[in-house]
PDB file of N, CA and C in Angstrom:
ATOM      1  N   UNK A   1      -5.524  92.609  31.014  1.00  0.00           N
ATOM      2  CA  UNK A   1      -4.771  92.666  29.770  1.00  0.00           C
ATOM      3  C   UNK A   1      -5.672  93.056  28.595  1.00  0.00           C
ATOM      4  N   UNK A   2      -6.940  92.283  28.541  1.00  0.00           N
ATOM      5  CA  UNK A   2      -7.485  92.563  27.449  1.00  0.00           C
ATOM      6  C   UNK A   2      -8.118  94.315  27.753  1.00  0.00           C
ATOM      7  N   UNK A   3      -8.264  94.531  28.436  1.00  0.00           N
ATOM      8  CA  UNK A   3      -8.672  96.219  28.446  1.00  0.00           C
ATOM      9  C   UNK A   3      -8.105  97.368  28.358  1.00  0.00           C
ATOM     10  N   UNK A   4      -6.802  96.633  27.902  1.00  0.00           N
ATOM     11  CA  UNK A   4      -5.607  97.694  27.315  1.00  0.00           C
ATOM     12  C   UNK A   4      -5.688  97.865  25.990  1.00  0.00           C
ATOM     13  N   UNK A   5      -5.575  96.492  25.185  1.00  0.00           N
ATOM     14  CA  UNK A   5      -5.834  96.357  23.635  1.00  0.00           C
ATOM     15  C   UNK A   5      -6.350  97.247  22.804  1.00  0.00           C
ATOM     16  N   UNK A   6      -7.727  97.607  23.026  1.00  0.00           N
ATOM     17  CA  UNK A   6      -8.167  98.712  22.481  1.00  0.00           C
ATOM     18  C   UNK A   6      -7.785 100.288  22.617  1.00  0.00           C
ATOM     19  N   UNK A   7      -7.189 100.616  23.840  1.00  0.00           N
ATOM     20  CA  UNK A   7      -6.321 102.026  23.647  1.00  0.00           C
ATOM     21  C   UNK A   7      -5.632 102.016  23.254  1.00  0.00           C
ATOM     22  N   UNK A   8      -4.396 100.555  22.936  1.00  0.00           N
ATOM     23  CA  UNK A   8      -3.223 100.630  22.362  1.00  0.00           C
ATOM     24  C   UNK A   8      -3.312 100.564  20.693  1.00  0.00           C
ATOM     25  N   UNK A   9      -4.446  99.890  20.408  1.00  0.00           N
ATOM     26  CA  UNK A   9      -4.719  99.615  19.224  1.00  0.00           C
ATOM     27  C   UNK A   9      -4.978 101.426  18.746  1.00  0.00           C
ATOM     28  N   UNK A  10      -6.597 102.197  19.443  1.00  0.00           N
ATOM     29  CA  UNK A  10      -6.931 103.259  19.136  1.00  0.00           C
ATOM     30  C   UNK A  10      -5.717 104.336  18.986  1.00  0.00           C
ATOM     31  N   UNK A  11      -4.381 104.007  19.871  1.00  0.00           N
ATOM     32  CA  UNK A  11      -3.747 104.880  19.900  1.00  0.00           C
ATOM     33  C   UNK A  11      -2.866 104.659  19.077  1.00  0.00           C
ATOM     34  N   UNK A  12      -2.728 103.711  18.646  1.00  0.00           N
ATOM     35  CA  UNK A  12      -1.635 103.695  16.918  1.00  0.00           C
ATOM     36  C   UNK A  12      -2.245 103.983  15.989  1.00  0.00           C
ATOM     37  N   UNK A  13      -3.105 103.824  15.886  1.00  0.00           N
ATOM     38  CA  UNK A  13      -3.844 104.197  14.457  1.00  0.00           C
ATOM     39  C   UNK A  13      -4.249 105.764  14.569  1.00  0.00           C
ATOM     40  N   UNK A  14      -4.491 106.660  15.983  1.00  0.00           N
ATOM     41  CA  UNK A  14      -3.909 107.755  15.531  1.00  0.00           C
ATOM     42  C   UNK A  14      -3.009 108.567  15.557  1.00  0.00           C
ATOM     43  N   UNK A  15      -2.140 108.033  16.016  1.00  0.00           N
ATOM     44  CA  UNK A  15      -0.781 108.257  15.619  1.00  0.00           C
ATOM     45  C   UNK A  15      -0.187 108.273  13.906  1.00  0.00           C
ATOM     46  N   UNK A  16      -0.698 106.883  13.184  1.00  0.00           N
ATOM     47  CA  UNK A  16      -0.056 106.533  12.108  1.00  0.00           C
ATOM     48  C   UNK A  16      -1.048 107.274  11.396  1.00  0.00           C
ATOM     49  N   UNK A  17      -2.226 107.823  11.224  1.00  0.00           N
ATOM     50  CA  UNK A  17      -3.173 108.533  10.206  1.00  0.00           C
ATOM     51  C   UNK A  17      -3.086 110.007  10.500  1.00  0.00           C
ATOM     52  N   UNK A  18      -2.595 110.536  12.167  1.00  0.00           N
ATOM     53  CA  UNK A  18      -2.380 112.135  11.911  1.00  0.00           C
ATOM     54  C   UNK A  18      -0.744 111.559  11.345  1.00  0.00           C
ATOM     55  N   UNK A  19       0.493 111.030  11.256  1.00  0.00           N
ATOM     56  CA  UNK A  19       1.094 111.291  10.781  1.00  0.00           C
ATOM     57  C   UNK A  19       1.217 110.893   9.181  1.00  0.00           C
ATOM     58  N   UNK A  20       0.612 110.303   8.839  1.00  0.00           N
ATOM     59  CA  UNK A  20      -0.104 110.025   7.056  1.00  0.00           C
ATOM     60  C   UNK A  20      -0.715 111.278   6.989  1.00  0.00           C
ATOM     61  N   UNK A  21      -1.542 112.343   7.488  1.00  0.00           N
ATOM     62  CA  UNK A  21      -2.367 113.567   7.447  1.00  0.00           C
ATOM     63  C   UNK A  21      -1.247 114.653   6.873  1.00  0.00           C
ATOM     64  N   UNK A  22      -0.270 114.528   8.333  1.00  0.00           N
ATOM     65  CA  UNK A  22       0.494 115.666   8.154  1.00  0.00           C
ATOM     66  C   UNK A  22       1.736 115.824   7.368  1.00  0.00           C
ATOM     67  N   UNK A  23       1.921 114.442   6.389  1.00  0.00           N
ATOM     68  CA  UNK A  23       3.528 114.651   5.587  1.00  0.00           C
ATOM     69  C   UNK A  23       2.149 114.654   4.303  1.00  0.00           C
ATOM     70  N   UNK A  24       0.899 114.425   3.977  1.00  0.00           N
ATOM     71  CA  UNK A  24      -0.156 114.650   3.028  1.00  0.00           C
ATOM     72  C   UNK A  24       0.007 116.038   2.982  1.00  0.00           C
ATOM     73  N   UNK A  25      -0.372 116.574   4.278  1.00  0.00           N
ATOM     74  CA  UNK A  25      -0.853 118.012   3.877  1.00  0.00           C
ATOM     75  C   UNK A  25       0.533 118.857   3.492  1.00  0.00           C
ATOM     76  N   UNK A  26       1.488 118.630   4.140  1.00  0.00           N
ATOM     77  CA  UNK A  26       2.913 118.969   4.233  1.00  0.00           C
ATOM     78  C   UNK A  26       3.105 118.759   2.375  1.00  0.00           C
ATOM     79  N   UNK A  27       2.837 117.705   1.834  1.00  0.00           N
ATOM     80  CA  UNK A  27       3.315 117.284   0.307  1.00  0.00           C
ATOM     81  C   UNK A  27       2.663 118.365  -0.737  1.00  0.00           C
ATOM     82  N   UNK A  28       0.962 118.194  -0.599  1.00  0.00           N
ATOM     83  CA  UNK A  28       0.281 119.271  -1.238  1.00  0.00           C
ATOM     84  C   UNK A  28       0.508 120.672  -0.891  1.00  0.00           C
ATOM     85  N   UNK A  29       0.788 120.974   0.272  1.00  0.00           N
ATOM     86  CA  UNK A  29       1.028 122.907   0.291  1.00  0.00           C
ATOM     87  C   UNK A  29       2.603 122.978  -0.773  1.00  0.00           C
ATOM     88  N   UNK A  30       3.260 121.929   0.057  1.00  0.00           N
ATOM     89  CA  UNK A  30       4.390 122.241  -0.932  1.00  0.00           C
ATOM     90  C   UNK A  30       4.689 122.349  -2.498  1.00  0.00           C
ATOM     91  N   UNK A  31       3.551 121.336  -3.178  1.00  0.00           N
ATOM     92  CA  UNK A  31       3.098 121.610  -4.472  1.00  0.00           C
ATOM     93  C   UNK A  31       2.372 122.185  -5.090  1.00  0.00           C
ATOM     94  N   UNK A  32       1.852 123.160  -4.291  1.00  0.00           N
ATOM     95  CA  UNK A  32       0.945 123.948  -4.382  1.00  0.00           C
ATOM     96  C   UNK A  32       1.676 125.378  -4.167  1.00  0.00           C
ATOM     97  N   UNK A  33       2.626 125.651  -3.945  1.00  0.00           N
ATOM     98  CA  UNK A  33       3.496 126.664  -3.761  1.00  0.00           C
ATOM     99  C   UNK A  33       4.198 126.759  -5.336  1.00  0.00           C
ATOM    100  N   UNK A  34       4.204 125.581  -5.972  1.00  0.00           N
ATOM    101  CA  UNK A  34       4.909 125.944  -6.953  1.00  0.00           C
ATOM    102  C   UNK A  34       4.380 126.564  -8.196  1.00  0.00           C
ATOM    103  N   UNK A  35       4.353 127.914  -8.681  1.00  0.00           N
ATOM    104  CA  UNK A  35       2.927 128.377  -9.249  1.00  0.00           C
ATOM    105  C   UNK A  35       2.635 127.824 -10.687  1.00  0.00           C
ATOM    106  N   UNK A  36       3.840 127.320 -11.672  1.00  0.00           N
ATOM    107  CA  UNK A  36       3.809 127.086 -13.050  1.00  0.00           C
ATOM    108  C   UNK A  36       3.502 125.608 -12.774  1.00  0.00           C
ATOM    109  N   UNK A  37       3.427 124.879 -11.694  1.00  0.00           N
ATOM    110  CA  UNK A  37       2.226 123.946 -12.124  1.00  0.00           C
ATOM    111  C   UNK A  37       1.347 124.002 -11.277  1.00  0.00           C
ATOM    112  N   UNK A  38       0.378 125.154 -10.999  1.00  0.00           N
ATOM    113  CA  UNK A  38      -0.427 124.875 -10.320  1.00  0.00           C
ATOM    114  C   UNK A  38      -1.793 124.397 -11.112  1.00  0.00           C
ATOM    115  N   UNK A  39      -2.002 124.902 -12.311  1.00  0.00           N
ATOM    116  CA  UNK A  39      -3.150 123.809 -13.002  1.00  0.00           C
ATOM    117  C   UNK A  39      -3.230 122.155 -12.886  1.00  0.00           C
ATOM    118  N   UNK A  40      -1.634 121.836 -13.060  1.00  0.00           N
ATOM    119  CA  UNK A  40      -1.409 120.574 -13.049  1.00  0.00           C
ATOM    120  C   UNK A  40      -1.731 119.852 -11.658  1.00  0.00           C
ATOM    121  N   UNK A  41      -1.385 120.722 -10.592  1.00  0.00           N
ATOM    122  CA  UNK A  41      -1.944 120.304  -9.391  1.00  0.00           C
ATOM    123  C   UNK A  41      -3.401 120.355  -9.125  1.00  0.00           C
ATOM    124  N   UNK A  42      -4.382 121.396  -9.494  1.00  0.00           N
ATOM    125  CA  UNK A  42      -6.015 121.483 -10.003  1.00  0.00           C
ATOM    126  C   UNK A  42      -6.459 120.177 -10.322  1.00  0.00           C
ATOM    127  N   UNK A  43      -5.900 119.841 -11.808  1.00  0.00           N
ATOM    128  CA  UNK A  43      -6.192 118.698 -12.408  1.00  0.00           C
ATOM    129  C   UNK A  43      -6.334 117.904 -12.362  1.00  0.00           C
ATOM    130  N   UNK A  44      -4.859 117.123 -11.431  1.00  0.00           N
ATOM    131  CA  UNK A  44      -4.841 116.184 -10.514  1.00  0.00           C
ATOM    132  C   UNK A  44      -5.628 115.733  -9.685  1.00  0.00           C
ATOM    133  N   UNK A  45      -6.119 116.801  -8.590  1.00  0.00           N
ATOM    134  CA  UNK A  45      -7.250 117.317  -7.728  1.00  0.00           C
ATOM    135  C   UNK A  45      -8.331 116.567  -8.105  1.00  0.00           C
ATOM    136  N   UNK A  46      -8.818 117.054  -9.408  1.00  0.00           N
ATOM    137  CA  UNK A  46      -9.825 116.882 -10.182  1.00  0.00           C
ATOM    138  C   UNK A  46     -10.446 115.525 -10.114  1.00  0.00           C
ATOM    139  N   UNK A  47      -8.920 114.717 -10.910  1.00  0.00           N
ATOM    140  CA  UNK A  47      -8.868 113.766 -10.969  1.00  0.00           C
ATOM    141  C   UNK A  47      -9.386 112.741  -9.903  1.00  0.00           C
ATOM    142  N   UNK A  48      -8.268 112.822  -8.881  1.00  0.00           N
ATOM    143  CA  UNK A  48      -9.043 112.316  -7.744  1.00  0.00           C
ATOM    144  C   UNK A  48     -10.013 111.757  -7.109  1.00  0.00           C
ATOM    145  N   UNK A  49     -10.707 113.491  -7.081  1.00  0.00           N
ATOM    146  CA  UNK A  49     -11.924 113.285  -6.841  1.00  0.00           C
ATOM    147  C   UNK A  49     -12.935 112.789  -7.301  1.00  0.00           C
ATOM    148  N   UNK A  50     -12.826 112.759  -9.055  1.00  0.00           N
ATOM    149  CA  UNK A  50     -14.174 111.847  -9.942  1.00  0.00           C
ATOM    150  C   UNK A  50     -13.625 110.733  -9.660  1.00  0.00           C
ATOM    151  N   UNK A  51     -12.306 110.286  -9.147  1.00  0.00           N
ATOM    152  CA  UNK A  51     -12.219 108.744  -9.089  1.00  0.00           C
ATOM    153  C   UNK A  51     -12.916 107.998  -7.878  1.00  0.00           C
ATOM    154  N   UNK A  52     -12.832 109.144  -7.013  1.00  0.00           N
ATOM    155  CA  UNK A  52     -13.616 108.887  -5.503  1.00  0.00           C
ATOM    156  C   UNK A  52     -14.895 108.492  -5.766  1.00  0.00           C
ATOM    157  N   UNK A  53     -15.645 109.518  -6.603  1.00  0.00           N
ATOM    158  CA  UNK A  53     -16.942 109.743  -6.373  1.00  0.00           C
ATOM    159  C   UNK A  53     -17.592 108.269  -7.510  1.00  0.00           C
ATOM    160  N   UNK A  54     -16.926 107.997  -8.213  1.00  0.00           N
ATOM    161  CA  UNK A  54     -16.857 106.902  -9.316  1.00  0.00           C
ATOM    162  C   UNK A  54     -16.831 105.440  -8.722  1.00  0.00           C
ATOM    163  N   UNK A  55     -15.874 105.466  -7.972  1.00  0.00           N
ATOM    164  CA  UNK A  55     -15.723 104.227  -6.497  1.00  0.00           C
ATOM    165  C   UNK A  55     -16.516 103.695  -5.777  1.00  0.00           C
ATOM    166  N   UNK A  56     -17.037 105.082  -5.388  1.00  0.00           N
ATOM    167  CA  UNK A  56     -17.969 105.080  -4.247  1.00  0.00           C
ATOM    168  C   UNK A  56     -19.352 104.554  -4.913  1.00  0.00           C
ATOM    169  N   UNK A  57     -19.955 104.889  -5.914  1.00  0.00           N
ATOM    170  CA  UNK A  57     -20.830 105.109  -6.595  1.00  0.00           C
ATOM    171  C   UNK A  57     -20.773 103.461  -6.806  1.00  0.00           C
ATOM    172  N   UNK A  58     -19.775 102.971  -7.784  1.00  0.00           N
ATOM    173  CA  UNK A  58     -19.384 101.390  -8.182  1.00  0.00           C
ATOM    174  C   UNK A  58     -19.683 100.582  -6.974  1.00  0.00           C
ATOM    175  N   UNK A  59     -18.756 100.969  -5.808  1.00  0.00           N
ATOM    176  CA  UNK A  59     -19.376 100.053  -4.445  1.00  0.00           C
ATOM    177  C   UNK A  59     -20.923 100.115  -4.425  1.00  0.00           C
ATOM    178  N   UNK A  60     -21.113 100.949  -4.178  1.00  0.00           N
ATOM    179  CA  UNK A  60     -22.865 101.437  -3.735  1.00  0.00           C
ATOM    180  C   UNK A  60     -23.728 100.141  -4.527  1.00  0.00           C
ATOM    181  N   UNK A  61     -23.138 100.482  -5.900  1.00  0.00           N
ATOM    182  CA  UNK A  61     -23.967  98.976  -6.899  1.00  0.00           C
ATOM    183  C   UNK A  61     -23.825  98.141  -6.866  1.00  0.00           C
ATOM    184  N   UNK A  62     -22.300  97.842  -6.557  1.00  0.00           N
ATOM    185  CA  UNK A  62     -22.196  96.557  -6.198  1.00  0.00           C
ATOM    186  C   UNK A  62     -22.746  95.881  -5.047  1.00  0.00           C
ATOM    187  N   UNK A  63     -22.697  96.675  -4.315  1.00  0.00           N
ATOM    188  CA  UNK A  63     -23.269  96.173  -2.764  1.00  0.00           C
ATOM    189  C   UNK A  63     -25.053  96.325  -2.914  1.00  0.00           C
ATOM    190  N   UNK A  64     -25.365  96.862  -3.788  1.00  0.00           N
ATOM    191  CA  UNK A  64     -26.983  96.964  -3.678  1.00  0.00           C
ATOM    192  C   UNK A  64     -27.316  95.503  -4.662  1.00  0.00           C
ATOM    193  N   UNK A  65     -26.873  95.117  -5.572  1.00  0.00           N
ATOM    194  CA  UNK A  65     -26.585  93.880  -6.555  1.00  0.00           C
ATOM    195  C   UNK A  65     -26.382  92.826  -5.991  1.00  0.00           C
ATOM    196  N   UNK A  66     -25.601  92.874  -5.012  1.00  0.00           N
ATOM    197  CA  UNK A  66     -25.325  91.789  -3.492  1.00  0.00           C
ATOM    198  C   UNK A  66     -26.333  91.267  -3.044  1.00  0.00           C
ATOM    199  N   UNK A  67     -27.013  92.592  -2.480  1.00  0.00           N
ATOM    200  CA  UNK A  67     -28.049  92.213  -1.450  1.00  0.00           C
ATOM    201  C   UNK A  67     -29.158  91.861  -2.022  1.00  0.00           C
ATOM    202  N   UNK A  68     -29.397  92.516  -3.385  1.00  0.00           N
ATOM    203  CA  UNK A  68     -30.491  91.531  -4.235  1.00  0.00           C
ATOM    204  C   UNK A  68     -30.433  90.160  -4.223  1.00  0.00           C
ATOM    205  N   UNK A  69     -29.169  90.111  -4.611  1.00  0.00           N
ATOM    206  CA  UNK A  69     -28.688  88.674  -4.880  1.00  0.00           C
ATOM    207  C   UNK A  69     -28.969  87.507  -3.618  1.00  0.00           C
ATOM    208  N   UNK A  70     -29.016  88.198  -2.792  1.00  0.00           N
ATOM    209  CA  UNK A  70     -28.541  86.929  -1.458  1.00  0.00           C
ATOM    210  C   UNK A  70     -30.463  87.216  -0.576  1.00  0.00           C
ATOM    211  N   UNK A  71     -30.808  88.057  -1.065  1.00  0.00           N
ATOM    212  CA  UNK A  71     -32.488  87.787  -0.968  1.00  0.00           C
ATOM    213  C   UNK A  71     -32.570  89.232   0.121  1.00  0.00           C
ATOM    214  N   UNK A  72     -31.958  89.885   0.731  1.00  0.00           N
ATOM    215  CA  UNK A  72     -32.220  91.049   1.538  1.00  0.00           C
ATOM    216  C   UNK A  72     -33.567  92.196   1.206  1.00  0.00           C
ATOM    217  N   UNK A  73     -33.749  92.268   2.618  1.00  0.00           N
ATOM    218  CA  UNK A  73     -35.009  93.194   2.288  1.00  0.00           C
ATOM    219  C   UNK A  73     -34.480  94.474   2.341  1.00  0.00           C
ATOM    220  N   UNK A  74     -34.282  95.673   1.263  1.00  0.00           N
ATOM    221  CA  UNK A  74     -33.859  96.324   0.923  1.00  0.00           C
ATOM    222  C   UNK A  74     -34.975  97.813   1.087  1.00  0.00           C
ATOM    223  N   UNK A  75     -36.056  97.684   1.136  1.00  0.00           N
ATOM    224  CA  UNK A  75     -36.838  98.348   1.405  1.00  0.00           C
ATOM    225  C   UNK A  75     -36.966  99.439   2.427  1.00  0.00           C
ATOM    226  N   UNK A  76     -37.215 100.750   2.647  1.00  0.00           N
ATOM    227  CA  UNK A  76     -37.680 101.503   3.750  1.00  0.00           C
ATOM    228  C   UNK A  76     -38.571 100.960   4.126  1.00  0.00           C
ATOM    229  N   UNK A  77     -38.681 101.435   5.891  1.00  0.00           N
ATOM    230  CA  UNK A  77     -40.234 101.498   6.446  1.00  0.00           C
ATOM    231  C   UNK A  77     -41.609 102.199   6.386  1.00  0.00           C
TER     232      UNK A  77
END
């Protein structure tokens, strides 16, 4: 029993993320077809992405602030 779990598990999750992928990609071509807002779709884009990279960046500190905190050796070899 238990050595099923993990294919059934692996196999919903890609199921449910190619179909999150494909009504995504399906949403953006379709708004992206529409040409008088296609800046607005750019922008958006834009948007996004500095929010990603802003996130990512915020985790990164936070988690490096963490590990100060709790005494980790943080160092290369």
């Amino acid at each position: 029993m238990m050595d099923w779990i993990p294919i059934v598990f692996v196999t919903f999750k890609v199921l449910v993320l190619g179909t999150g992928m494909f009504f995504a990609i399906k949403w953006h071509y379709d708004q992206g077809k529409k040409e008088k807002e296609k800046r607005a779709v750019l922008r958006a884009g834009g948007k996004v992405a500095a929010v990603s990279v802003l996130s990512l960046l915020s985790l990164g500190l936070v988690t490096f602030v963490l590990a100060r905190m709790l005494g980790l050796d943080l160092t290369f070899p």
